[in-house]
PDB file of N, CA and C in Angstrom:
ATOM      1  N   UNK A   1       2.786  52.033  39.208  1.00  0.00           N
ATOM      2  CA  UNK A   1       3.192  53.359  38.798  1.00  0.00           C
ATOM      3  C   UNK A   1       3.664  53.373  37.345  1.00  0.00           C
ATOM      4  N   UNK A   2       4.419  52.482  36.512  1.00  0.00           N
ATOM      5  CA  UNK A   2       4.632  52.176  35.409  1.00  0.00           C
ATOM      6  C   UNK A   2       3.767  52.390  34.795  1.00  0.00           C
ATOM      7  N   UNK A   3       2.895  51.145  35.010  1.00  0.00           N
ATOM      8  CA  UNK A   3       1.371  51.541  34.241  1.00  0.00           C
ATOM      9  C   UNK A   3       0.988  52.334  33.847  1.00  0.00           C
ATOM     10  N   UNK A   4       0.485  53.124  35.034  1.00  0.00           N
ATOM     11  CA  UNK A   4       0.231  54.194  34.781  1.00  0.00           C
ATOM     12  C   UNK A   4       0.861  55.332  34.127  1.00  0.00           C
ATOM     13  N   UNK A   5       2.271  55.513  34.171  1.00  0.00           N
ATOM     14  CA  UNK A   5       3.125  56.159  33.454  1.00  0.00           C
ATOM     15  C   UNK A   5       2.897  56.087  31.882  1.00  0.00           C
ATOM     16  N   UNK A   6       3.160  54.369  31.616  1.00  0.00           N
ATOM     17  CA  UNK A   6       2.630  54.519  30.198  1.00  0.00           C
ATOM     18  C   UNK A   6       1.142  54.893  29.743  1.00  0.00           C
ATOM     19  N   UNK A   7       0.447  54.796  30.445  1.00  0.00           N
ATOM     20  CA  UNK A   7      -0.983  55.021  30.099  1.00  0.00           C
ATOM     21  C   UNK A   7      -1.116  56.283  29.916  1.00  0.00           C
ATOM     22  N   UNK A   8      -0.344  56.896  29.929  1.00  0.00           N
ATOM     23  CA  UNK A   8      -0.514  58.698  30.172  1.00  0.00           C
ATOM     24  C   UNK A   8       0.502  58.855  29.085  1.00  0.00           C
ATOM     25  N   UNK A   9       1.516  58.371  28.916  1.00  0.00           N
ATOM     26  CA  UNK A   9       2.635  58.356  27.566  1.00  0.00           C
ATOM     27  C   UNK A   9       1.470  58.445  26.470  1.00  0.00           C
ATOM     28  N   UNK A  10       1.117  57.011  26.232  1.00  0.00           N
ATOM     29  CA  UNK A  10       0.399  56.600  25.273  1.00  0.00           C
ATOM     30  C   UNK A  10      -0.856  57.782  24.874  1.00  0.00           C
ATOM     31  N   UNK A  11      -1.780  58.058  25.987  1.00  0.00           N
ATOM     32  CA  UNK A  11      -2.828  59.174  25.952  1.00  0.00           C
ATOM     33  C   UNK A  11      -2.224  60.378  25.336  1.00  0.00           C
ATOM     34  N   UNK A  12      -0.813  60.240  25.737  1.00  0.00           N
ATOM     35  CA  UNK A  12      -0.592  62.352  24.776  1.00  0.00           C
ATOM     36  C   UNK A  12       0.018  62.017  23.712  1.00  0.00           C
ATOM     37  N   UNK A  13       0.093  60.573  23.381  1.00  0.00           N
ATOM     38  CA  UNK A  13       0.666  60.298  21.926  1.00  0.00           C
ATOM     39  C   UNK A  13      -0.503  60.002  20.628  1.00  0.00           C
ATOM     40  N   UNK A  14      -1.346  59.658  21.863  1.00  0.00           N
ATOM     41  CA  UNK A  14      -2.687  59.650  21.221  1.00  0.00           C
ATOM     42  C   UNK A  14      -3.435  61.092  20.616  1.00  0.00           C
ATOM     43  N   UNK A  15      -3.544  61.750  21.377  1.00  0.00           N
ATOM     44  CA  UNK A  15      -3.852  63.293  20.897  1.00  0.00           C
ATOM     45  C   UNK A  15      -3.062  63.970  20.285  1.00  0.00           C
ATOM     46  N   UNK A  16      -1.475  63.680  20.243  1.00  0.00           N
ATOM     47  CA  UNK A  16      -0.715  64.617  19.707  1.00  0.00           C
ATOM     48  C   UNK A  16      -1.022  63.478  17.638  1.00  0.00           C
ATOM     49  N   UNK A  17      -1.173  62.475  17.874  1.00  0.00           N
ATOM     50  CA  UNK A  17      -1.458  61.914  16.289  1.00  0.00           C
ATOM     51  C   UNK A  17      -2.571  62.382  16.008  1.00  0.00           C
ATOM     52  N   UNK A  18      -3.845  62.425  16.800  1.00  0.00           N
ATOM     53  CA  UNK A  18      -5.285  62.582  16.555  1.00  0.00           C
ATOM     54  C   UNK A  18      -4.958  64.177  16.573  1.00  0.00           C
ATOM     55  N   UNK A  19      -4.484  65.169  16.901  1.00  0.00           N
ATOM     56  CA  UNK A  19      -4.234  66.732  16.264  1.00  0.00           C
ATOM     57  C   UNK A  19      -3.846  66.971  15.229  1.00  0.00           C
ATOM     58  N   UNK A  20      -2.824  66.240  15.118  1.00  0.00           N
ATOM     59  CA  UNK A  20      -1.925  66.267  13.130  1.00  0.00           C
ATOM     60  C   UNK A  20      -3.074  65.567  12.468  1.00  0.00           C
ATOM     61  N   UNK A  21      -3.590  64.513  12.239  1.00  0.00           N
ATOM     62  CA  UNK A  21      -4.653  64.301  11.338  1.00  0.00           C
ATOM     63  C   UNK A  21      -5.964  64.885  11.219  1.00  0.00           C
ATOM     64  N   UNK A  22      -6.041  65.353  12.357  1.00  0.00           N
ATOM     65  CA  UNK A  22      -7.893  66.086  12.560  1.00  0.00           C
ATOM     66  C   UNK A  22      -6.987  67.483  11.532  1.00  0.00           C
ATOM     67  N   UNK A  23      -5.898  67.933  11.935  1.00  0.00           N
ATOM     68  CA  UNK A  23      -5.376  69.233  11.197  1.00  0.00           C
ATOM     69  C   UNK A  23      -5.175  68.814   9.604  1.00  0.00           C
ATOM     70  N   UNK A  24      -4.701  67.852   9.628  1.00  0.00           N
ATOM     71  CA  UNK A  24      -3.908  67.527   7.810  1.00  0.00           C
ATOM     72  C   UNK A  24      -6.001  67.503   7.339  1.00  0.00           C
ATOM     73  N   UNK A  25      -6.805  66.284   7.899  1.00  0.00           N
ATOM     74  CA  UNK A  25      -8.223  66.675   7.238  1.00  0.00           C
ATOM     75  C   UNK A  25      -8.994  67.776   6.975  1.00  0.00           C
ATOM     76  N   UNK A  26      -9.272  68.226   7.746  1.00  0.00           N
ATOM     77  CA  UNK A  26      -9.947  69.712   7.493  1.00  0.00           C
ATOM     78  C   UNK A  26      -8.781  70.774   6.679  1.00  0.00           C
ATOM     79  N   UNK A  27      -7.128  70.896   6.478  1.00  0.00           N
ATOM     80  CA  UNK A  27      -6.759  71.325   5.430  1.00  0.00           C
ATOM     81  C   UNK A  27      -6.865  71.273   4.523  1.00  0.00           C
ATOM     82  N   UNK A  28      -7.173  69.398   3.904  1.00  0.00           N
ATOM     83  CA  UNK A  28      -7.259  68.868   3.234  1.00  0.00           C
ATOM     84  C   UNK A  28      -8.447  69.636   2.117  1.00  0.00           C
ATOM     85  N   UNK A  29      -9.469  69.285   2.890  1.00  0.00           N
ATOM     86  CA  UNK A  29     -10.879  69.626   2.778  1.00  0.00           C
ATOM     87  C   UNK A  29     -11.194  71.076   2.347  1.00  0.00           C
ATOM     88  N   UNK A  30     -10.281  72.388   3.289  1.00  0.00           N
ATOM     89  CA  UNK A  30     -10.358  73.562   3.010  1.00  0.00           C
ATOM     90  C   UNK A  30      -9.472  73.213   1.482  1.00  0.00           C
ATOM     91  N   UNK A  31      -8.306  73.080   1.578  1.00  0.00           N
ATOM     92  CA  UNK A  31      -7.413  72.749   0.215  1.00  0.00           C
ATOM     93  C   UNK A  31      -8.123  72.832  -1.243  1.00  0.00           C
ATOM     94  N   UNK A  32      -8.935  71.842  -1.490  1.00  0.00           N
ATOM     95  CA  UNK A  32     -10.042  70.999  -2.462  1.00  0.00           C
ATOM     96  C   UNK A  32     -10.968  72.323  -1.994  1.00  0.00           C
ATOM     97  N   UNK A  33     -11.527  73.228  -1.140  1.00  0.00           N
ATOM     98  CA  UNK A  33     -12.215  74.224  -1.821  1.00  0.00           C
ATOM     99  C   UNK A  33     -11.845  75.214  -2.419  1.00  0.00           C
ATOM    100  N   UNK A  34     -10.583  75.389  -1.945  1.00  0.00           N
ATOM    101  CA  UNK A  34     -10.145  76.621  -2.267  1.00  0.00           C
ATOM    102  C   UNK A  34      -9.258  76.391  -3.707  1.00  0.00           C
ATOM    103  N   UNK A  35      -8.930  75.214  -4.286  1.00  0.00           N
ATOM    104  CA  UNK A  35      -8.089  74.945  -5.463  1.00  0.00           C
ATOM    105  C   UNK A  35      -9.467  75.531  -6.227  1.00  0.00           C
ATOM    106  N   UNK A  36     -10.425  74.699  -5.847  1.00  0.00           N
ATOM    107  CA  UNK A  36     -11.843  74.735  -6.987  1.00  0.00           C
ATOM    108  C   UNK A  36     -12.029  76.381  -7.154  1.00  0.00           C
ATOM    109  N   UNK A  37     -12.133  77.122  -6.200  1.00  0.00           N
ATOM    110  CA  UNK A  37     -12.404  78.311  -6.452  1.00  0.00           C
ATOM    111  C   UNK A  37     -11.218  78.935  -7.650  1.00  0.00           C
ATOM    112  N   UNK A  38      -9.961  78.690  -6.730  1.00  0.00           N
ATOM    113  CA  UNK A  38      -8.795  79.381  -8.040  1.00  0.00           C
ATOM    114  C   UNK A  38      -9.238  78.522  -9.050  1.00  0.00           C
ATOM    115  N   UNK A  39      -9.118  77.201  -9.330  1.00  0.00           N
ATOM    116  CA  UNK A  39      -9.551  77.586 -10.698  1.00  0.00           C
ATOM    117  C   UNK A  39     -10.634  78.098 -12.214  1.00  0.00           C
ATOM    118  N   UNK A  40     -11.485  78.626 -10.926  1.00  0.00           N
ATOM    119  CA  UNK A  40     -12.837  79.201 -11.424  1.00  0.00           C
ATOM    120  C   UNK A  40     -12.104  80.475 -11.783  1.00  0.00           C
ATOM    121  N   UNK A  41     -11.498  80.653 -11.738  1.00  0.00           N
ATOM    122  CA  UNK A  41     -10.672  82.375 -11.376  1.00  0.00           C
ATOM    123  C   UNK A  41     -11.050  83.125 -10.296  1.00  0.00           C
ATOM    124  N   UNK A  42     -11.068  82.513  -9.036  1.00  0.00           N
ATOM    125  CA  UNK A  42     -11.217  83.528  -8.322  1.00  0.00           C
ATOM    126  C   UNK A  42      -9.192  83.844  -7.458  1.00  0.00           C
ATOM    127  N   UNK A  43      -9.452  84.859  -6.552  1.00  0.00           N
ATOM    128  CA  UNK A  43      -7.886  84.942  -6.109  1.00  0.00           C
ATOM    129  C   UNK A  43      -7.908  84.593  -4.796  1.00  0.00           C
ATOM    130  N   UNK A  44      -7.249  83.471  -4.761  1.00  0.00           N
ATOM    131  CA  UNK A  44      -7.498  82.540  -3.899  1.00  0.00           C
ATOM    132  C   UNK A  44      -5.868  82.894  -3.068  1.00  0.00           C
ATOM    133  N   UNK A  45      -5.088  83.766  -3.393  1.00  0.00           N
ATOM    134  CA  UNK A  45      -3.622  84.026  -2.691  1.00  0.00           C
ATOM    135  C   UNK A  45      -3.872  84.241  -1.070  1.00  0.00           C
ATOM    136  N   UNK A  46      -4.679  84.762  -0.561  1.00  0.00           N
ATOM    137  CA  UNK A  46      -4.836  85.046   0.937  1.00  0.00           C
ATOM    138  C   UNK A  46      -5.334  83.647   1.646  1.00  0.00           C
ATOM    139  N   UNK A  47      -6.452  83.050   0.949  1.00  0.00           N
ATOM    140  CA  UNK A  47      -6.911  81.629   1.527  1.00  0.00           C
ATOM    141  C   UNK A  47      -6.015  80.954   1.807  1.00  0.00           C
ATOM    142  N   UNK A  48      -4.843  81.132   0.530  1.00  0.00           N
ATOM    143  CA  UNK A  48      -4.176  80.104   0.660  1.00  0.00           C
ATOM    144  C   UNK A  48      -2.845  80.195   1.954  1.00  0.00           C
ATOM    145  N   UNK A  49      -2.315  81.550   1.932  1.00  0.00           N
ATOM    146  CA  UNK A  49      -1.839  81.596   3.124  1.00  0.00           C
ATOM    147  C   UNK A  49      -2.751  81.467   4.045  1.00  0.00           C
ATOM    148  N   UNK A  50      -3.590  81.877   4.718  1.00  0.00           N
ATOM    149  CA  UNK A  50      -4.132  81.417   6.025  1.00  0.00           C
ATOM    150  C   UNK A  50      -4.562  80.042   6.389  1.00  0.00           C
ATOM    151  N   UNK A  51      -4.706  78.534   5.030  1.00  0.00           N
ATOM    152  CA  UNK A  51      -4.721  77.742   5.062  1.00  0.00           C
ATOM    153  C   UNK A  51      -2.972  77.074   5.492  1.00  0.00           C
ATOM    154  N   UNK A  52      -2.039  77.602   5.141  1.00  0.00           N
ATOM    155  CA  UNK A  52      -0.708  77.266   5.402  1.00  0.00           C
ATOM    156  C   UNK A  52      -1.060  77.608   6.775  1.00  0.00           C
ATOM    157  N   UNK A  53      -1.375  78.766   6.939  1.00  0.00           N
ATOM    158  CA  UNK A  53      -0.982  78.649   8.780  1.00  0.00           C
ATOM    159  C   UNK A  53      -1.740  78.103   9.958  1.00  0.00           C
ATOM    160  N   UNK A  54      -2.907  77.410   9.421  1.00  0.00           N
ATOM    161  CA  UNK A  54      -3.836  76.768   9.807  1.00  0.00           C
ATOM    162  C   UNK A  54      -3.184  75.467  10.217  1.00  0.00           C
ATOM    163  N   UNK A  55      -3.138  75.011   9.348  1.00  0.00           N
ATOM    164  CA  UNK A  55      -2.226  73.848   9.243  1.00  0.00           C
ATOM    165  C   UNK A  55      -0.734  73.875   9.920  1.00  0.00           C
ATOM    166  N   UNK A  56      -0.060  74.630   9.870  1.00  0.00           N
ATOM    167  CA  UNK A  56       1.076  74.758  10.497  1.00  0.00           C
ATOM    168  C   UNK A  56       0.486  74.800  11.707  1.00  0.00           C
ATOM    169  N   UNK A  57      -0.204  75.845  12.266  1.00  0.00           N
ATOM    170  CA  UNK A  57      -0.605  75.508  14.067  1.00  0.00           C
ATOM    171  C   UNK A  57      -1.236  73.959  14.233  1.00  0.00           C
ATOM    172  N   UNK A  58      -1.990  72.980  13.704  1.00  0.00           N
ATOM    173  CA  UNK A  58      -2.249  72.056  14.089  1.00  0.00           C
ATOM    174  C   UNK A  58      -0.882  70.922  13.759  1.00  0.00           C
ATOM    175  N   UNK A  59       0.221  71.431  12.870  1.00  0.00           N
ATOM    176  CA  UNK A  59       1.236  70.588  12.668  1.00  0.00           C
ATOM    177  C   UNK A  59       2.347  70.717  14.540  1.00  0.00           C
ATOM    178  N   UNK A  60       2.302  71.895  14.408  1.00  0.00           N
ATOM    179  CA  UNK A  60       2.963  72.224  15.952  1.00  0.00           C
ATOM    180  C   UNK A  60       2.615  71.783  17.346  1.00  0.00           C
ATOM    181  N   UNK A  61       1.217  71.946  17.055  1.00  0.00           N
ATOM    182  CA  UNK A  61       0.583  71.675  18.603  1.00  0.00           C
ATOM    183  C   UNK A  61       0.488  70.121  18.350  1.00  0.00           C
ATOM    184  N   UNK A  62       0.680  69.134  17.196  1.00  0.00           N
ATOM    185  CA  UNK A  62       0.302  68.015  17.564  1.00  0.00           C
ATOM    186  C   UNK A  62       1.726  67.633  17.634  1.00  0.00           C
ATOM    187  N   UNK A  63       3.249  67.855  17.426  1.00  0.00           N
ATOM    188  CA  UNK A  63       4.404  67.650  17.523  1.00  0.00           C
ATOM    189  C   UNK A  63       5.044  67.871  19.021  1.00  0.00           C
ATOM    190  N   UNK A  64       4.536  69.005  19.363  1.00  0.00           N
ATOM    191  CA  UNK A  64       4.253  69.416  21.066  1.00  0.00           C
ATOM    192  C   UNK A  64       3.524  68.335  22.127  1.00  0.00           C
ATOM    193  N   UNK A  65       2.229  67.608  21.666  1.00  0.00           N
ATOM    194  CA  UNK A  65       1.928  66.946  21.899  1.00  0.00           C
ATOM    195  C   UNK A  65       2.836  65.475  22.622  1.00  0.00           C
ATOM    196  N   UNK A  66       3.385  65.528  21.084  1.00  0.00           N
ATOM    197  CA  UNK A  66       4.545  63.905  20.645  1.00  0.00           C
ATOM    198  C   UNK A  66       5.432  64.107  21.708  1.00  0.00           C
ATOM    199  N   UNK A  67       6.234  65.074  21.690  1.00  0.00           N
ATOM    200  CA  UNK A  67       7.457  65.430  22.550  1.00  0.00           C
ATOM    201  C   UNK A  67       7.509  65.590  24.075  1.00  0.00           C
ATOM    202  N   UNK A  68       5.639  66.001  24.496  1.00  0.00           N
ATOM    203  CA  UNK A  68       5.460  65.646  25.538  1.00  0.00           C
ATOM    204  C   UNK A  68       5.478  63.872  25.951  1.00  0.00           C
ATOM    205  N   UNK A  69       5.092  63.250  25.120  1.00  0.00           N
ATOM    206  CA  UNK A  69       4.701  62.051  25.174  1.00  0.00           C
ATOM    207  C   UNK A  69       6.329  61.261  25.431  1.00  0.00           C
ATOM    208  N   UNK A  70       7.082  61.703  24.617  1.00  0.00           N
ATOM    209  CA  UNK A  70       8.319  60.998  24.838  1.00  0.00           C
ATOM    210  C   UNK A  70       8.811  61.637  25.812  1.00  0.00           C
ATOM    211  N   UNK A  71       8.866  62.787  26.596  1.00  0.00           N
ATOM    212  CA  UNK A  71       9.478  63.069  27.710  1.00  0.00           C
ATOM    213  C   UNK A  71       8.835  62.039  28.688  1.00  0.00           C
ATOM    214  N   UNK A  72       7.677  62.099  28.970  1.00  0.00           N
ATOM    215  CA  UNK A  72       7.101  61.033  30.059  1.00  0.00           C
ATOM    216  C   UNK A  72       7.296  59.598  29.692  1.00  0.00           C
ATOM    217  N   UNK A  73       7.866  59.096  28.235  1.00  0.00           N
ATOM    218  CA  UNK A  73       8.396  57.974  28.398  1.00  0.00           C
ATOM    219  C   UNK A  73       9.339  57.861  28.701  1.00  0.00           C
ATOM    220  N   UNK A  74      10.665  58.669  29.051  1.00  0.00           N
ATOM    221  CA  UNK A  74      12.188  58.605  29.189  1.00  0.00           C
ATOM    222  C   UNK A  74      12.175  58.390  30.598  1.00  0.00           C
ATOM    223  N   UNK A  75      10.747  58.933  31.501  1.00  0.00           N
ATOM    224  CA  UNK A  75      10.791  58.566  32.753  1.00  0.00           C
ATOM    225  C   UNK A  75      10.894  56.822  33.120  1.00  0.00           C
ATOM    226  N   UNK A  76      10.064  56.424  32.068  1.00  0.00           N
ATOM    227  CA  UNK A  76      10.178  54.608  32.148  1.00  0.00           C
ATOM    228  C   UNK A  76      11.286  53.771  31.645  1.00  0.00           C
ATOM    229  N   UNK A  77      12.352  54.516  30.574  1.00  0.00           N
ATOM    230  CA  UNK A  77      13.178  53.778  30.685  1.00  0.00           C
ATOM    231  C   UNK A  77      14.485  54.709  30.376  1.00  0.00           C
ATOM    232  N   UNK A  78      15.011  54.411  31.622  1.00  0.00           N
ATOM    233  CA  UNK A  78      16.050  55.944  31.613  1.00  0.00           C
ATOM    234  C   UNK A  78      17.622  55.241  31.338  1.00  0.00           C
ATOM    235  N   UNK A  79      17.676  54.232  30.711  1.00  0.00           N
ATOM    236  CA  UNK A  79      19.108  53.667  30.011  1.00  0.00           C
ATOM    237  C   UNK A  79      19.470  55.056  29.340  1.00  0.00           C
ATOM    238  N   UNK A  80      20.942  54.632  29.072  1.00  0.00           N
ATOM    239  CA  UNK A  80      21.690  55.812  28.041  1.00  0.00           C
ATOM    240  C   UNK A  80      21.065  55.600  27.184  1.00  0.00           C
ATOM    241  N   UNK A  81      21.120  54.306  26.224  1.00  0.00           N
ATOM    242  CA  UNK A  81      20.427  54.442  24.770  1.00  0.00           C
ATOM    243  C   UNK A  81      19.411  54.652  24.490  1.00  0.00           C
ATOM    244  N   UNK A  82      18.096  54.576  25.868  1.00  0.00           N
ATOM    245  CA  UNK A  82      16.701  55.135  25.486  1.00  0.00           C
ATOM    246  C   UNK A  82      16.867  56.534  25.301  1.00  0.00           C
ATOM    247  N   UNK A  83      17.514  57.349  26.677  1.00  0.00           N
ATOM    248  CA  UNK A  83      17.625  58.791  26.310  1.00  0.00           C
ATOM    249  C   UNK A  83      18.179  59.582  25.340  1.00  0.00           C
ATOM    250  N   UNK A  84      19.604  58.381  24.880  1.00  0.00           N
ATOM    251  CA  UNK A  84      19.964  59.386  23.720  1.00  0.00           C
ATOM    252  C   UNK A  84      19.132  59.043  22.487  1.00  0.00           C
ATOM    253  N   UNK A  85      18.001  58.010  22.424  1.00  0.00           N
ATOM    254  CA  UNK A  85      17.626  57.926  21.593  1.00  0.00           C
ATOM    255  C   UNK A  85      16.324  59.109  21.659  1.00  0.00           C
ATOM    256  N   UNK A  86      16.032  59.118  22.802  1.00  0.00           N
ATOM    257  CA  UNK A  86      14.509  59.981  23.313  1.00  0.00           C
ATOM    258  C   UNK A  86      15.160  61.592  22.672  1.00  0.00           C
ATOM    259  N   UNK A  87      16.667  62.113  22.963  1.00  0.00           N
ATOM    260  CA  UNK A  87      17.628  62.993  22.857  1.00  0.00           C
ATOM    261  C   UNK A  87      16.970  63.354  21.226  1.00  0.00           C
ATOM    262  N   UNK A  88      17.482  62.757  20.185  1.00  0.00           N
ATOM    263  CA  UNK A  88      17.614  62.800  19.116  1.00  0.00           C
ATOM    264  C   UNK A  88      16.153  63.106  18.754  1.00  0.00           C
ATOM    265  N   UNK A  89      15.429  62.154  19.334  1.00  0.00           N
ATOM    266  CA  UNK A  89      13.943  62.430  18.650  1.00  0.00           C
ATOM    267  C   UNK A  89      13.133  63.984  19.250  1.00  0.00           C
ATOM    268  N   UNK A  90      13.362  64.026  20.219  1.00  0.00           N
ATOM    269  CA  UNK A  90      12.787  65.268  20.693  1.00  0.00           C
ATOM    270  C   UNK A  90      13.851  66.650  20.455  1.00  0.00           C
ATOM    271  N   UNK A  91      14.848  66.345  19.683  1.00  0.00           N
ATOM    272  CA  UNK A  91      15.822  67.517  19.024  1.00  0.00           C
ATOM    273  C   UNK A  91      14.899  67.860  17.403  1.00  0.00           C
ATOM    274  N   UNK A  92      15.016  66.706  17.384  1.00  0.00           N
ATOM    275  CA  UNK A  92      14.247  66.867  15.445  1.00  0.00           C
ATOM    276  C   UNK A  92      12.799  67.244  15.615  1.00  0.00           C
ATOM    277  N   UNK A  93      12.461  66.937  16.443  1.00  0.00           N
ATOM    278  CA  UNK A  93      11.003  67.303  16.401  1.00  0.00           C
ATOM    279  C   UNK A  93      10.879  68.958  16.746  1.00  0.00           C
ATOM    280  N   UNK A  94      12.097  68.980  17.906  1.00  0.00           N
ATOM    281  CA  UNK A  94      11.802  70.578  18.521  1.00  0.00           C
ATOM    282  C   UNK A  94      12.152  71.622  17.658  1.00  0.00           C
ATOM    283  N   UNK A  95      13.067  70.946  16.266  1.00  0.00           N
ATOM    284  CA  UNK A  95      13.723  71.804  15.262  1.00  0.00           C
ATOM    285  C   UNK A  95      12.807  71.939  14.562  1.00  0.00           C
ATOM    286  N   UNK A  96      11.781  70.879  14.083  1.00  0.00           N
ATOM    287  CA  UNK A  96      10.500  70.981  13.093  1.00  0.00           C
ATOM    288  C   UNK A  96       9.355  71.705  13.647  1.00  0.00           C
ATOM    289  N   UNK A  97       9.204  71.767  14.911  1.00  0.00           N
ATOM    290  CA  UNK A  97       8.383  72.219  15.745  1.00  0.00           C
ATOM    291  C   UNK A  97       8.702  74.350  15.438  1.00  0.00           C
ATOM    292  N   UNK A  98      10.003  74.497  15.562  1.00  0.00           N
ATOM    293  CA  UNK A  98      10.519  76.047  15.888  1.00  0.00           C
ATOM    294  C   UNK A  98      10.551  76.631  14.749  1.00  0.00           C
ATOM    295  N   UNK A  99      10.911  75.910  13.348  1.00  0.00           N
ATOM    296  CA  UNK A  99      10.674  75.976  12.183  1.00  0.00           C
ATOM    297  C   UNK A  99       9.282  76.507  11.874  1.00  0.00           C
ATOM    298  N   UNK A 100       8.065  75.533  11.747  1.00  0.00           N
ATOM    299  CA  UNK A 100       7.169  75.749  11.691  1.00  0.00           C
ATOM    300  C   UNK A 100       6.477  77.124  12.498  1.00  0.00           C
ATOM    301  N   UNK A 101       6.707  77.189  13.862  1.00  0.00           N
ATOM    302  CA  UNK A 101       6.376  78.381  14.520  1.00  0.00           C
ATOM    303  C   UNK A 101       7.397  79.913  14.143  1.00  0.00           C
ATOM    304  N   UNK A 102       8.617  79.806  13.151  1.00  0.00           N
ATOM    305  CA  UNK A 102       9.250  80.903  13.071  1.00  0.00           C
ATOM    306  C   UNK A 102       8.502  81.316  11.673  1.00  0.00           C
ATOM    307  N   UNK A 103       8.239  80.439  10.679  1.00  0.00           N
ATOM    308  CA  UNK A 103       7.458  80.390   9.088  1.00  0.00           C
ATOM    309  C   UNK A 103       6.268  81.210   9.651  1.00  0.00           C
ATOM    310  N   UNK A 104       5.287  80.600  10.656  1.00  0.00           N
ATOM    311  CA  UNK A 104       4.215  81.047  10.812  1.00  0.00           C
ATOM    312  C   UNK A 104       4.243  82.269  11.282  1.00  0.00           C
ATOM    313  N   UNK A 105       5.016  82.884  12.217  1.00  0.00           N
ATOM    314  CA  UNK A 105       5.146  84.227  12.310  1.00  0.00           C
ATOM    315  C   UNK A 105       5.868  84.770  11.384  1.00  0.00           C
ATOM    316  N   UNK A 106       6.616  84.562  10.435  1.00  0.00           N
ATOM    317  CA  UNK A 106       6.845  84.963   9.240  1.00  0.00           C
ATOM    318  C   UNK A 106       5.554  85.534   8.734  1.00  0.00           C
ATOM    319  N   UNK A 107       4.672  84.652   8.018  1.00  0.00           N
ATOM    320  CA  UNK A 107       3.354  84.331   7.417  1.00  0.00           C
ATOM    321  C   UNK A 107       2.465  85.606   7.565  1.00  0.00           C
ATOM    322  N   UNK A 108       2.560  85.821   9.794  1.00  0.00           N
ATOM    323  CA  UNK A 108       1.475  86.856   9.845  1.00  0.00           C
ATOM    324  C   UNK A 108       2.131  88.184   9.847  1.00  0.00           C
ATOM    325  N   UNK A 109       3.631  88.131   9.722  1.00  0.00           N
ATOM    326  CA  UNK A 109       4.028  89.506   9.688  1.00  0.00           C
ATOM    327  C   UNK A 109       3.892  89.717   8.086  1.00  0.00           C
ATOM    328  N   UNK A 110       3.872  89.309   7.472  1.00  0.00           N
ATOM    329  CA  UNK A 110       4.022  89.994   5.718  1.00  0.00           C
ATOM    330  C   UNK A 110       1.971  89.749   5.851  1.00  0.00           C
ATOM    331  N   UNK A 111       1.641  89.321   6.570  1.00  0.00           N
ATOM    332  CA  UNK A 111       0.509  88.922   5.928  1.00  0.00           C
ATOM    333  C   UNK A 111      -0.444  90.742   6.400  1.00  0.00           C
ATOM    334  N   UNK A 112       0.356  90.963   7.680  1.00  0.00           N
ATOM    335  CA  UNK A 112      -0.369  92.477   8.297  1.00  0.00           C
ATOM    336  C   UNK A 112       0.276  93.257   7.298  1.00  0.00           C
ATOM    337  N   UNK A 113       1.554  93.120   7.105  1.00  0.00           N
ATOM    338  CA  UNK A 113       2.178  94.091   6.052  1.00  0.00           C
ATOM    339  C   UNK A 113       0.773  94.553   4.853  1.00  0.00           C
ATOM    340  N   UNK A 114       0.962  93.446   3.980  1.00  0.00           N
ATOM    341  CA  UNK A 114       0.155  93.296   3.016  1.00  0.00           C
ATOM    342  C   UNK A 114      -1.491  93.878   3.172  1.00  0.00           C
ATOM    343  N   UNK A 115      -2.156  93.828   4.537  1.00  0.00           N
ATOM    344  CA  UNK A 115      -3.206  94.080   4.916  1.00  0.00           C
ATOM    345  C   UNK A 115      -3.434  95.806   5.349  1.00  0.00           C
ATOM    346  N   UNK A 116      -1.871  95.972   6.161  1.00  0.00           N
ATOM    347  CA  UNK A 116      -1.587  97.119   6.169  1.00  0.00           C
ATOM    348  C   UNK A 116      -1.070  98.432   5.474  1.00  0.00           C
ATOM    349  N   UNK A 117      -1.064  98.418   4.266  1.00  0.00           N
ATOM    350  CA  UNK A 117       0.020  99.027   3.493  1.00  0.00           C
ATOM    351  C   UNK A 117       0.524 100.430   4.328  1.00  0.00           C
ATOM    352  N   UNK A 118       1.513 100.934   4.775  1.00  0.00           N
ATOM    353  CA  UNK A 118       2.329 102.351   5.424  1.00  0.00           C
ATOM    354  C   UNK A 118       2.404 103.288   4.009  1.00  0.00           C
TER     355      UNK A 118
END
């Protein structure tokens, strides 16, 4: 049952790293087109927010990922100092995690504003 426990830890720690990098690359990539365009002069201000929030959803869902991953490890070793250590890490993450998701709805409310003018 261990085993298996970690094998399933490891698997959503695996996807939650392989989400943040598949996300940071293809930002990357959009990034480097969209610099090239601004500096051709084009107005690259909207790309560039919807590239922030692009990236912010693949920064979240792969941190979501992580935090799942350490909850199902706290099942394998449930000492005080694993949990308060599991404690701490899944506090900072859930703060970077709520952050990111409060920015991003930030992002799309000025972004309808802007789209919308009243």
């Amino acid at each position: 049952m261990v085993e298996v426990l970690e094998t399933i830890s490891q698997g959503i720690a695996v996807i939650g790293v392989t989400v943040l990098s598949w996300g940071v690359l293809i930002s990357a990539i959009r990034m480097l087109a969209i610099e090239v365009r601004g500096v051709r002069g084009a107005d690259v201000g909207l790309e560039r927010s919807e590239l922030r929030q692009s990236l912010g959803y693949y920064l979240g869902l792969g941190l979501e990922f992580l935090i799942a991953s350490d909850i199902v490890e706290s099942i394998l070793k449930p000492s005080l100092q694993e949990l308060t250590h599991l404690g701490v890490i899944v506090v900072i993450r859930t703060v970077i995690s709520f952050s990111l998701n409060w920015e991003l709805s930030q992002e799309r409310k000025h972004a309808r504003e802007r789209s919308d003018p009243q």
